[in-house]
Protein backbone atom coordinates (compact mmCIF):
# COMPACT_ATOMS: atom_id res chain seq x y z
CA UNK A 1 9.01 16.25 -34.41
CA UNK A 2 8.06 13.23 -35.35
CA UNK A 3 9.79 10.88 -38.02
CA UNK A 4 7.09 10.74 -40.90
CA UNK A 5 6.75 14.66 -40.94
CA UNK A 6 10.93 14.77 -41.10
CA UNK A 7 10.51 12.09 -44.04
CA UNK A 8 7.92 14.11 -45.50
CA UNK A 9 10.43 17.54 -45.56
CA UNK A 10 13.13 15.81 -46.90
CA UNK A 11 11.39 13.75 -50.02
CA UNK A 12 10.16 17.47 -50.68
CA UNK A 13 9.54 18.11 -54.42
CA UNK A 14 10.61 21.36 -55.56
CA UNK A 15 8.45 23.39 -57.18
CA UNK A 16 9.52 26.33 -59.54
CA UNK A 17 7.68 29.15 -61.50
CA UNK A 18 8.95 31.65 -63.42
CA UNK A 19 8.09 34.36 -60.78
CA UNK A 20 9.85 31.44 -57.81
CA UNK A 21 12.53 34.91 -56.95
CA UNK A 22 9.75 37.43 -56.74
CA UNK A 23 9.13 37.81 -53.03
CA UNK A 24 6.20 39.53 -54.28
CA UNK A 25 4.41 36.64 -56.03
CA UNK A 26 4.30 34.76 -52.36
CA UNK A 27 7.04 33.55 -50.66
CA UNK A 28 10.67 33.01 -52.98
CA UNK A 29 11.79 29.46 -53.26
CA UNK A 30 15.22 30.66 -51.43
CA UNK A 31 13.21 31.56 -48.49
CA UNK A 32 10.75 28.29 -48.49
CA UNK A 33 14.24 26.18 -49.43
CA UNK A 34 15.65 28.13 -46.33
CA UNK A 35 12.86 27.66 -44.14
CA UNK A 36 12.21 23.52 -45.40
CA UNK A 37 16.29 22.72 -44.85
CA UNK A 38 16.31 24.24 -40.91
CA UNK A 39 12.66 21.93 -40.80
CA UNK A 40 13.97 18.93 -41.34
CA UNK A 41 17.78 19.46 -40.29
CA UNK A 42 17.95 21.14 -36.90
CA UNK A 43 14.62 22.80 -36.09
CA UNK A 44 13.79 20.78 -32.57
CA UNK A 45 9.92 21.18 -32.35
CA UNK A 46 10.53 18.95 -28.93
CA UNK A 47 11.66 22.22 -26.87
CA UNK A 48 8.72 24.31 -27.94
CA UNK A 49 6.47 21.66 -27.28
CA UNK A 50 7.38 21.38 -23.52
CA UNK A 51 7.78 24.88 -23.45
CA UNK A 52 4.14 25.17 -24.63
CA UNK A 53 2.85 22.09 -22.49
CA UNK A 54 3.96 24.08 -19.41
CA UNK A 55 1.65 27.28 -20.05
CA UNK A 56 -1.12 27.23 -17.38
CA UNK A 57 -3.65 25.26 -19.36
CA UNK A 58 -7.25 24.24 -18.77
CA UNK A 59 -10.00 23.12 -20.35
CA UNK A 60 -13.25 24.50 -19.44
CA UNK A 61 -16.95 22.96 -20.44
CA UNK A 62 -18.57 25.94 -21.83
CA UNK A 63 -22.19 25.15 -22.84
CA UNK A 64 -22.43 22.24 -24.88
CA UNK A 65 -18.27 22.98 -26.15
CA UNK A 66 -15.01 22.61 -24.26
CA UNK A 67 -12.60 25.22 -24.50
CA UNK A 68 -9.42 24.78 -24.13
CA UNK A 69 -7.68 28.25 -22.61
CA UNK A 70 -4.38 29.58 -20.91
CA UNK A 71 -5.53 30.85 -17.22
CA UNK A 72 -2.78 32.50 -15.68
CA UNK A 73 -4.22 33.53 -12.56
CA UNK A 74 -2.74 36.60 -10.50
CA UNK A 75 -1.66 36.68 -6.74
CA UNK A 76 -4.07 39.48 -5.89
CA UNK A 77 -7.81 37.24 -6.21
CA UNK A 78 -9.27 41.07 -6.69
CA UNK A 79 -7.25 41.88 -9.85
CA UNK A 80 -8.77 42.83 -13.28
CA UNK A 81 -9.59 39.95 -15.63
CA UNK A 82 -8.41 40.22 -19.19
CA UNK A 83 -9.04 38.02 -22.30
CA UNK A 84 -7.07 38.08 -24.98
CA UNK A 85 -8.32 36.44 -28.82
CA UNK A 86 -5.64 35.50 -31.33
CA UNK A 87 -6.35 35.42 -35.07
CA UNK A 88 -5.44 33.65 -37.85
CA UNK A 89 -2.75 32.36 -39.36
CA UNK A 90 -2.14 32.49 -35.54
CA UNK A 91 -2.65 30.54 -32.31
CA UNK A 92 -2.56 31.26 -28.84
CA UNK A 93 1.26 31.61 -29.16
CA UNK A 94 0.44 35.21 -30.24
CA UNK A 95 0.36 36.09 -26.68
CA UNK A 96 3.36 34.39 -25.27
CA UNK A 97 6.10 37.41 -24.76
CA UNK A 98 2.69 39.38 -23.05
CA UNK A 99 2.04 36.97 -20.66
CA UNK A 100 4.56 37.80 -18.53
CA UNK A 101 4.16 41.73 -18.66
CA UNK A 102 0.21 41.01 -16.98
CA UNK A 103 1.41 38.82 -14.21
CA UNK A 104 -0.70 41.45 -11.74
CA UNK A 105 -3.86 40.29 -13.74
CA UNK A 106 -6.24 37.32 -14.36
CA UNK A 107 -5.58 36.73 -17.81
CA UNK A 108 -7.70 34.12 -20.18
CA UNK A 109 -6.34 33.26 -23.48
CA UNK A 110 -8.64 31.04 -25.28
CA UNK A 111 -7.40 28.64 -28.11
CA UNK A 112 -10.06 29.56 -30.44
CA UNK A 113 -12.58 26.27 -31.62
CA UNK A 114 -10.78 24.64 -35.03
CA UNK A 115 -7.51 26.42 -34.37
CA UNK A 116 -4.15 25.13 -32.71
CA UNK A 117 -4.32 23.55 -29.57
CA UNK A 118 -7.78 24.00 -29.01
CA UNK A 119 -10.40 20.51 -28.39
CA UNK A 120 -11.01 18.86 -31.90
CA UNK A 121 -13.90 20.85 -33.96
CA UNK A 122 -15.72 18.37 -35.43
CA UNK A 123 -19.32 19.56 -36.18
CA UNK A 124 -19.75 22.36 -38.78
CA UNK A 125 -21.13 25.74 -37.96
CA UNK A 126 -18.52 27.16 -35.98
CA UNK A 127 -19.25 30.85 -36.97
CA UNK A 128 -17.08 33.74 -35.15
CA UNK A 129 -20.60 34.56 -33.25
CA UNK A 130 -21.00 30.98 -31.67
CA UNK A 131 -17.25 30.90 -30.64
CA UNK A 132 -18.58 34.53 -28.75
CA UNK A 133 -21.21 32.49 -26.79
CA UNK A 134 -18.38 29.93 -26.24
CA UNK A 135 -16.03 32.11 -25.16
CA UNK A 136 -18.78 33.69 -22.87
CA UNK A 137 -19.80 30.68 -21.09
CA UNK A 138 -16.01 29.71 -20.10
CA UNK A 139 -15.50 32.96 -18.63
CA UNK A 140 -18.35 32.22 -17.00
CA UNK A 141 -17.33 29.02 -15.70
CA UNK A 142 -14.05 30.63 -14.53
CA UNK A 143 -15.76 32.73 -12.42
CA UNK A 144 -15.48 36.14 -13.86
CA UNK A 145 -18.47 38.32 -14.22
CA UNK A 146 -16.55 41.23 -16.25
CA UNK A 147 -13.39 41.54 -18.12
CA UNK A 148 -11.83 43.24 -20.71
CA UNK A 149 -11.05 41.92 -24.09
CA UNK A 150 -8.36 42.37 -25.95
CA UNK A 151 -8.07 40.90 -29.52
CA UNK A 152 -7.16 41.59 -33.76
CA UNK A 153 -8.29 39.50 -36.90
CA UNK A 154 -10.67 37.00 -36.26
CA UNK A 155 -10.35 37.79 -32.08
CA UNK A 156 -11.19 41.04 -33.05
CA UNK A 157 -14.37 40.31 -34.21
CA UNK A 158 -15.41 37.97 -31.49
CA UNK A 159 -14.20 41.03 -28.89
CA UNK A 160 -16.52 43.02 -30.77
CA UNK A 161 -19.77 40.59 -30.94
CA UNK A 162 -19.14 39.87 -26.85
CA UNK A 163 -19.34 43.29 -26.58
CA UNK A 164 -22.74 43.53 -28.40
CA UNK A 165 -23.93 40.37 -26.78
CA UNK A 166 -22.91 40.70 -23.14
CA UNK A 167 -22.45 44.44 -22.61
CA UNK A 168 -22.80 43.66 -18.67
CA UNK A 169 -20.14 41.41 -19.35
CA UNK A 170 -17.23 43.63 -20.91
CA UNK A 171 -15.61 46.36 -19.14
CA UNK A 172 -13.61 47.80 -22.15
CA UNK A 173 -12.02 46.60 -25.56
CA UNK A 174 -8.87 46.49 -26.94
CA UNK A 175 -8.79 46.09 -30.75
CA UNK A 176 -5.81 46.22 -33.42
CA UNK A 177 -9.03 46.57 -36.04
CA UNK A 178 -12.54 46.68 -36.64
CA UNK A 179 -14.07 43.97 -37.90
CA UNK A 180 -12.97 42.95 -41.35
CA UNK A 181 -16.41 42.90 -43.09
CA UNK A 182 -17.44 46.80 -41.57
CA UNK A 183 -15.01 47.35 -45.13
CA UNK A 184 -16.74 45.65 -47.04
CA UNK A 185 -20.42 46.40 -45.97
CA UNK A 186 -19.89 49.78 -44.89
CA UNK A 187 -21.96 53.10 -47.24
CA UNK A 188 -19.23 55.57 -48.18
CA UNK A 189 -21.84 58.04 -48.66
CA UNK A 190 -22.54 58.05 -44.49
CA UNK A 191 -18.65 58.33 -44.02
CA UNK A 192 -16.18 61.32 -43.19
CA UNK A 193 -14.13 61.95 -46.20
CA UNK A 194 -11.16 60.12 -44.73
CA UNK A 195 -13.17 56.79 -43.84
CA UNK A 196 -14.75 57.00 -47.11
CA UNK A 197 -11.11 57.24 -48.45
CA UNK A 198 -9.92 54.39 -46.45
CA UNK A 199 -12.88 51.90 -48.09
CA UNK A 200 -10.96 52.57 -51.58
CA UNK A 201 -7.66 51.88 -49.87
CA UNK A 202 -8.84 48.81 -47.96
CA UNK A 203 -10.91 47.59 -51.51
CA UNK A 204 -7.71 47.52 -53.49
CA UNK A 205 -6.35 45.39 -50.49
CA UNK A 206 -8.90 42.50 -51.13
CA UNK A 207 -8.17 42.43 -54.97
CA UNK A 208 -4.75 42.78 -54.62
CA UNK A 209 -3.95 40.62 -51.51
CA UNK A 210 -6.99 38.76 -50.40
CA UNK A 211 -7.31 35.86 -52.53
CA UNK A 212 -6.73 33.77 -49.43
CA UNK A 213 -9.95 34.90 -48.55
CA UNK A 214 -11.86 33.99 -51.52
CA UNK A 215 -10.25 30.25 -51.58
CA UNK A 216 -10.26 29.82 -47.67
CA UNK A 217 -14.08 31.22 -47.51
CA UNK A 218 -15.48 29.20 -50.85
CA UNK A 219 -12.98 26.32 -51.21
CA UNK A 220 -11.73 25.08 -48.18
CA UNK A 221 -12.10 21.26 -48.67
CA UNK A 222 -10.10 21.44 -51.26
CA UNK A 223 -7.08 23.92 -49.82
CA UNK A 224 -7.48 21.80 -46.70
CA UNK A 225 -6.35 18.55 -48.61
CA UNK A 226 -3.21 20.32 -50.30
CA UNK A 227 -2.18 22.26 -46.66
CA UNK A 228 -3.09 19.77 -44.91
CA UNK A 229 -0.67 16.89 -46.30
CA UNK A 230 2.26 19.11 -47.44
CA UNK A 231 4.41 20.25 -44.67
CA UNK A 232 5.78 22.54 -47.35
CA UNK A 233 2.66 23.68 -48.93
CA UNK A 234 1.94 24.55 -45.11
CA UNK A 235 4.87 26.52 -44.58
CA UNK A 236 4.65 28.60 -47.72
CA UNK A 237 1.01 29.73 -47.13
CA UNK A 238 1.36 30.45 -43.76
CA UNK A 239 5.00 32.16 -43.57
CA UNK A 240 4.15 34.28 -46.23
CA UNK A 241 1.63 35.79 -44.52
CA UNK A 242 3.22 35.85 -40.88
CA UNK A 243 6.50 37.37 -42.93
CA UNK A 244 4.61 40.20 -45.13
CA UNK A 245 1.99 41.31 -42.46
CA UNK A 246 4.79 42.59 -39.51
CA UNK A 247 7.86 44.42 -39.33
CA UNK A 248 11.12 42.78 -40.74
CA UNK A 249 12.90 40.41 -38.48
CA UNK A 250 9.76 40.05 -36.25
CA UNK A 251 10.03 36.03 -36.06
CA UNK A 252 13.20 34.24 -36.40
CA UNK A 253 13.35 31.05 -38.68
CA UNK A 254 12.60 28.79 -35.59
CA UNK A 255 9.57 31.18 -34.47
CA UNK A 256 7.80 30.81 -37.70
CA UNK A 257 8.48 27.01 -38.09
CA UNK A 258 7.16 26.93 -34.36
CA UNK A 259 3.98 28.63 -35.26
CA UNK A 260 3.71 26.34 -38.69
CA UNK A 261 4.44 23.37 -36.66
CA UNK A 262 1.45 24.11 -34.49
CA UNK A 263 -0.79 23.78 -36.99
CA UNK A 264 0.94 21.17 -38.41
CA UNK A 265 0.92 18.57 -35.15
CA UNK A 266 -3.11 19.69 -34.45
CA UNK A 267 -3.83 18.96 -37.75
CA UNK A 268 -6.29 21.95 -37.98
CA UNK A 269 -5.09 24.05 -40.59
CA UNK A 270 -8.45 22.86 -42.47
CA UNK A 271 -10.82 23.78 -39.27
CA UNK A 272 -9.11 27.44 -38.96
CA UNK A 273 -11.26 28.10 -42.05
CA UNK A 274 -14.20 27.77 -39.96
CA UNK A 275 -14.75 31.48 -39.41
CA UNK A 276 -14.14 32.41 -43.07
CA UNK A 277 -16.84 29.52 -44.14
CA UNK A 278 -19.78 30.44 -41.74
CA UNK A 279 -21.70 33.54 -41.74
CA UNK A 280 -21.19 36.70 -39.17
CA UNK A 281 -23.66 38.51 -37.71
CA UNK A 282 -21.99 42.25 -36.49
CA UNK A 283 -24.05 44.74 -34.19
CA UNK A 284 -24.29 48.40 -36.13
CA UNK A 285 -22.44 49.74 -33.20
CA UNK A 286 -20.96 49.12 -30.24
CA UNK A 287 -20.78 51.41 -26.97
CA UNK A 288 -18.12 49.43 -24.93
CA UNK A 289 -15.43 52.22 -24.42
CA UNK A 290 -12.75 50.99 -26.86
CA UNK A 291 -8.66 51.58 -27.33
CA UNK A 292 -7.92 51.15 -31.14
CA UNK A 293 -4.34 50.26 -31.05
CA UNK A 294 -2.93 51.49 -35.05
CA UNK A 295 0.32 49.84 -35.70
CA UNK A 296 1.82 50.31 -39.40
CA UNK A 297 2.85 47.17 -40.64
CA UNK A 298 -0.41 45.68 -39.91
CA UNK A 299 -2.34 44.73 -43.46
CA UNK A 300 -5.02 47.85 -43.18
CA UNK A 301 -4.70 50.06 -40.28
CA UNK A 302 -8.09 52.64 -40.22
CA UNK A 303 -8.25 56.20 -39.77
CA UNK A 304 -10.06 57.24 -36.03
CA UNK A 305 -13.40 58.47 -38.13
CA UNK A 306 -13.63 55.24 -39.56
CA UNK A 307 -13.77 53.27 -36.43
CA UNK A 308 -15.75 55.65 -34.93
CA UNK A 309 -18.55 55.03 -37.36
CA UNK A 310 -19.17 51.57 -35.03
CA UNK A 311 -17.37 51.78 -32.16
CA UNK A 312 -16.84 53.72 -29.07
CA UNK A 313 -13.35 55.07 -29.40
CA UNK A 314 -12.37 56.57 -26.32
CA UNK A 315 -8.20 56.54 -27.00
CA UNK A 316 -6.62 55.81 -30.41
CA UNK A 317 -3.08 55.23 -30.24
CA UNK A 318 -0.88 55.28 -33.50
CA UNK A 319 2.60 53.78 -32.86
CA UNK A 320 5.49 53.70 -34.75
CA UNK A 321 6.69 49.49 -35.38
CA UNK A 322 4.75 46.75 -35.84
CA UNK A 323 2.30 44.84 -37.50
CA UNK A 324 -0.63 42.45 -37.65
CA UNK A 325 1.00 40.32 -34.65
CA UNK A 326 1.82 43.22 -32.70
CA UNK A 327 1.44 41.14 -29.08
CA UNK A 328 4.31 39.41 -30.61
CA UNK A 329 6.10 42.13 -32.50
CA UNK A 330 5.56 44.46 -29.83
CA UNK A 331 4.76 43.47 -26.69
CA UNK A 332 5.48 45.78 -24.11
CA UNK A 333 3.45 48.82 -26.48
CA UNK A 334 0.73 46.51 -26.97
CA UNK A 335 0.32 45.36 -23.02
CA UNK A 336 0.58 49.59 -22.62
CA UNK A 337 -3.04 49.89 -24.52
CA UNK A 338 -4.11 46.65 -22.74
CA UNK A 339 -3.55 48.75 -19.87
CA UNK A 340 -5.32 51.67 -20.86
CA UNK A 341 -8.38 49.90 -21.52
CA UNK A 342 -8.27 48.40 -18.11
CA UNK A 343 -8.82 52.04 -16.74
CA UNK A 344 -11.36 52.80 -19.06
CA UNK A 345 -13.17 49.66 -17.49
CA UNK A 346 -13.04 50.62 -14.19
C-alpha cells in the first residue's frame, strides 16, 4: 500500500451523525473506525497483491476491446469450459476460493470493462449488453465454441443477454438471480400469485435499500469524485454493502479491506457505474436450460414461478447460508450448482 493512501487514512476526518451507532443507517462509525485503524496500521495490501498477480492472467483482444480475464486451463484439453461473471461492489476476487474446486475444467473469469483489474474504460457507453459482445468475442479468441456461464448481479445479466445473443454459444446457465430490471418492468397481472407477491416484496427493497441505485445510475460524476478521493468514503459505501448483503462473518476485516483496496489501487470505483448509467436491452425469455441457485442472505432471492416467467428453469436449488457473494460465502455449494449446469449442457 502505498504511502499517500496510508497518509490519506490516517489524516482521516471523522464524521458523526446522530444515527453514527445505528448499523442500520449504513455502516456505524465503530465499525468504519475499526475497519480505517487495521487500513492504515497493519492491513499489508502487498501480500494480496502478489497473491492476486499470480492468478493465471491474460489479456485477450476481443473486437475492438481488450479483456483482461483469469484462464485457468485444465489438464484434460477436452474438459467443459465455464465462465464465471462477478458483480458489483465486486471484482473477480469473487471467485477466488472456487477456483480451485474446478481445477478439472477450463474456467474464464473475466474482469468485467470499468471494474477492478480489468484494461482502463475510457470511452462511455459501456452498457451490460456491449460487455456481452465483449465477453463473447474473448471466448472466442480463447478458442471455445460453447461454455457455460455462471454469474449474479451485474454478471447475471450479461449470462442472461449471452444467452439470448449466442444461444449456439451457451450450453447452460448458472444464475444467483434474474436480472434486476425483470422487477421492475415485469406486469403483475401475467404473474402466478407468488411472483406477483414477490414484485411488492422486491418494490419495498428499492425504496427502502436502493438509493445506491438512484445516485450511482443518475449521479455518478459526482459520487465518483467523493469515492473516488476518500479512502474512507470508499470503505464505508462499499463494506456496508459487502457486510449487509451475506451471512455474518463471511469476510474477515482484511478480506473486505482487500476487496476495497482493489478498487481503490484501479482507481475505478467511478467506471463500475458504467452498467447502472447505460441502458439494457433484456430478451423476453430465455430457453438456455438454467440452475437458479436461491441462497437467503442474498438482497432478493425469487420464488421458482417468478423466474420461470423468463427463463428456462430446469433445477432450482434453495440452500440454507449465504448471500449475495455466495462463490465466496459458499463455495463448495455454489461450485455443486456450477456442476449441475454442466450436465444440463451436455
Amino acid at each position: 500500500m502505498n504511502d499517500e493512501m496510508r497518509e490519506r487514512l490516517q489524516r482521516t476526518r471523522r464524521v458523526t451523525t446522530p444515527w453514527s451507532d445505528d448499523g442500520t443507517r449504513g455502516i456505524s462509525g465503530a465499525r468504519l473506525d475499526e475497519l480505517l485503524e487495521r487500513w492504515a496500521n497493519g492491513y499489508d495490501w502487498g501480500v494480496h497483491e502478489r497473491r492476486i498477480r499470480e492468478l493465471p492472467w491474460v489479456t485477450v483482444q476481443a473486437g475492438d476491446a481488450d479483456l483482461r480475464v483469469i484462464h485457468q486451463r485444465s489438464a484434460d484439453p477436452g474438459a467443459p469450459a465455464v465462465v464465471l461473471l462477478h458483480g458489483w461492489p465486486d471484482s473477480v476476487l469473487r471467485f477466488e476460493r472456487v477456483l480451485p474446486l474446478l481445477a478439472d475444467m477450463h474456467v474464464v473469469v473475466p474482469a468485467l470493462p470499468g471494474f477492478p483489474f480489468a484494461a482502463p474504460l475510457t470511452v462511455s457507453g459501456m452498457s451490460v449488453n456491449r460487455i456481452a459482445g465483449i465477453v463473447a468475442d474473448a471466448l472466442d479468441e480463447l478458442g471455445y465454441s460453447r461454455y457455460t456461464v455462471s454469474g449474479g448481479d451485474v454478471g447475471g445479466t450479461v449470462a442472461e443477454i449471452l444467452a439470448a445473443e449466442y444461444p449456439d454459444r451457451i450450453a447452460a446457465l448458472h444464475l444467483t438471480n434474474t436480472a434486476p430490471r425483470r422487477a421492475l418492468t415485469a406486469d403483475p397481472a401475467t404473474l402466478a400469485p407468488d411472483a406477483a407477491a414477490y414484485l411488492d416484496r422486491s418494490a419495498r427493497w428499492f425504496r427502502t435499500e436502493g438509493g445506491y441505485i438512484a445516485e450511482q445510475s443518475t449521479r455518478p460524476n459526482t459520487l465518483a469524485v467523493a469515492l473516488g478521493d476518500s479512502p474512507a468514503g470508499l470503505a464505508a459505501w462499499i463494506v456496508e454493502k459487502l457486510e449487509s448483503w451475506s451471512d455474518e462473518s463471511a469476510f474477515t476485516p482484511d478480506e473486505l479491506l482487500t476487496w476495497v483496496t482493489a478498487y481503490w489501487v484501479t482507481g475505478t470505483i467511478g467506471t463500475s457505474f458504467a452498467t447502472y448509467v447505460e441502458p439494457v436491452t433484456l430478451p423476453d425469455r430465455i430457453d438456455t436450460p438454467t440452475v437458479l441457485s436461491v441462497f437467503p442472505r442474498d438482497i432478493k432471492p425469487e420464488p421458482r414461478s417468478f423466474a420461470e416467467t423468463f427463463l428456462n428453469i430446469c433445477d432450482y436449488v434453495e440452500h440454507h447460508a449465504g448471500g449475495h457473494f455466495a462463490a465466496w460465502e459458499q463455495p463448495e455449494a455454489y461450485t455443486g450448482d456450477i456442476r449441475r449446469a454442466v450436465e444440463l449442457g451436455r
